[in-house]
C-alpha atoms as a PDB file:
ATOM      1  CA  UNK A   1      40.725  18.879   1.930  1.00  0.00           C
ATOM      2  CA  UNK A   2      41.823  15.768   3.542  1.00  0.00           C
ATOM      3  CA  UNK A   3      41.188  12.479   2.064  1.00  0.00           C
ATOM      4  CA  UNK A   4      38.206  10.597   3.754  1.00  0.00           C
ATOM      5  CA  UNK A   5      38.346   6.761   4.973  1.00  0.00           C
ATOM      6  CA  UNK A   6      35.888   4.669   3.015  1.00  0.00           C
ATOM      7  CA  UNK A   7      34.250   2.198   5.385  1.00  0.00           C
ATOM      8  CA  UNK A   8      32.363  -0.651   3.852  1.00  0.00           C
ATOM      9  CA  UNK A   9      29.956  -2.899   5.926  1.00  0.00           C
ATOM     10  CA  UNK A  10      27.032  -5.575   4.786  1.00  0.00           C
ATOM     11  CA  UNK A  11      24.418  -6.253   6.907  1.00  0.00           C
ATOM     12  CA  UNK A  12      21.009  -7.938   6.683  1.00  0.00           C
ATOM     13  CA  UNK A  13      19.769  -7.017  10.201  1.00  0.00           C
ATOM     14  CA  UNK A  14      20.829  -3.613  10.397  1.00  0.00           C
ATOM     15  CA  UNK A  15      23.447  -4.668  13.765  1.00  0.00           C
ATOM     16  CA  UNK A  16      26.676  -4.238  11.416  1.00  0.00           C
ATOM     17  CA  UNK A  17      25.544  -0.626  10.222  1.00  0.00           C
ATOM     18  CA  UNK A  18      24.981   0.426  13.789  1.00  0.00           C
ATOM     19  CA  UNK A  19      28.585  -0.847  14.030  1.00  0.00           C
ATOM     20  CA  UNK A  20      30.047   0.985  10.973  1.00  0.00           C
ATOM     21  CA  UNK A  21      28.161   4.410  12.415  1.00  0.00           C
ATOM     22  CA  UNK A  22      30.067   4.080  16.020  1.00  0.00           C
ATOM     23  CA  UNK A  23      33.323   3.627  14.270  1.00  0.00           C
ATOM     24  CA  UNK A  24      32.060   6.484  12.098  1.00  0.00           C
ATOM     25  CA  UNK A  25      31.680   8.838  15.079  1.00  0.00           C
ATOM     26  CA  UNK A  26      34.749   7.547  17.016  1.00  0.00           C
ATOM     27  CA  UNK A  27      36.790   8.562  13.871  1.00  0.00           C
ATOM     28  CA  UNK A  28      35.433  11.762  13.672  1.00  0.00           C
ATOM     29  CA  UNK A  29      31.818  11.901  11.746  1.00  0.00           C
ATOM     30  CA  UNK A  30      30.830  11.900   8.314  1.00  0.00           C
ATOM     31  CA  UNK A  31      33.610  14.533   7.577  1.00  0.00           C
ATOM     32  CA  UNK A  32      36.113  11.992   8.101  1.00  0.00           C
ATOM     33  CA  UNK A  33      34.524   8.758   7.335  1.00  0.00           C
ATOM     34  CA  UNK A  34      32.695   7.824   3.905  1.00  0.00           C
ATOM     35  CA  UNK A  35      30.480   4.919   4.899  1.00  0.00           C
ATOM     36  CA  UNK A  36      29.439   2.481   2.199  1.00  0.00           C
ATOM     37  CA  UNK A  37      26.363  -0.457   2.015  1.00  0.00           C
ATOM     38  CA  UNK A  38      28.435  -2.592  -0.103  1.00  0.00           C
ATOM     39  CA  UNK A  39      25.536  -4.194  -1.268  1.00  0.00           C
ATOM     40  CA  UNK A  40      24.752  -0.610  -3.179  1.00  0.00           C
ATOM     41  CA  UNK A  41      28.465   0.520  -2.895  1.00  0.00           C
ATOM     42  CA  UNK A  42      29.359   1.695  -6.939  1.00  0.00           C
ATOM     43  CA  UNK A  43      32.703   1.032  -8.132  1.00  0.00           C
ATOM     44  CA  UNK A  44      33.470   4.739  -7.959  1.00  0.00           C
ATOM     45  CA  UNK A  45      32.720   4.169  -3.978  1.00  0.00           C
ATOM     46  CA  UNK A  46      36.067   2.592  -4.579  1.00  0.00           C
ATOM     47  CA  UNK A  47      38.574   5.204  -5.888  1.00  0.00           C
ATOM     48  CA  UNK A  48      40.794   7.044  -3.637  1.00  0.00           C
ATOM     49  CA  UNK A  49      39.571  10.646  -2.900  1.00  0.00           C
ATOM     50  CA  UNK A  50      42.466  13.321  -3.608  1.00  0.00           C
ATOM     51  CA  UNK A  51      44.254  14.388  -0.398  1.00  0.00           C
END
């Protein structure tokens, strides 16, 4: 399993997510992307995933 990108965004009126889920797709989905609220982002949200 490949590692994933993490991709953390903030946002208070939601335009920044919608941002963060475009680059999401472009990069290839949820398989390939890890997206992260960092206002709820966990440090473990943090650590590399194995490769």
């Amino acid at each position: 399993m490949a590692a994933k990108i993490g991709l953390f965004f903030g946002t208070t009126t939601g335009k920044t997510e919608a941002a963060a889920d475009m680059i999401c797709e472009a990069f290839g989905g949820k398989e390939q992307v890890a997206l992260h609220d960092i206002a709820r982002a966990k440090p473990e949200d943090f650590a590399p995933t194995p490769a």
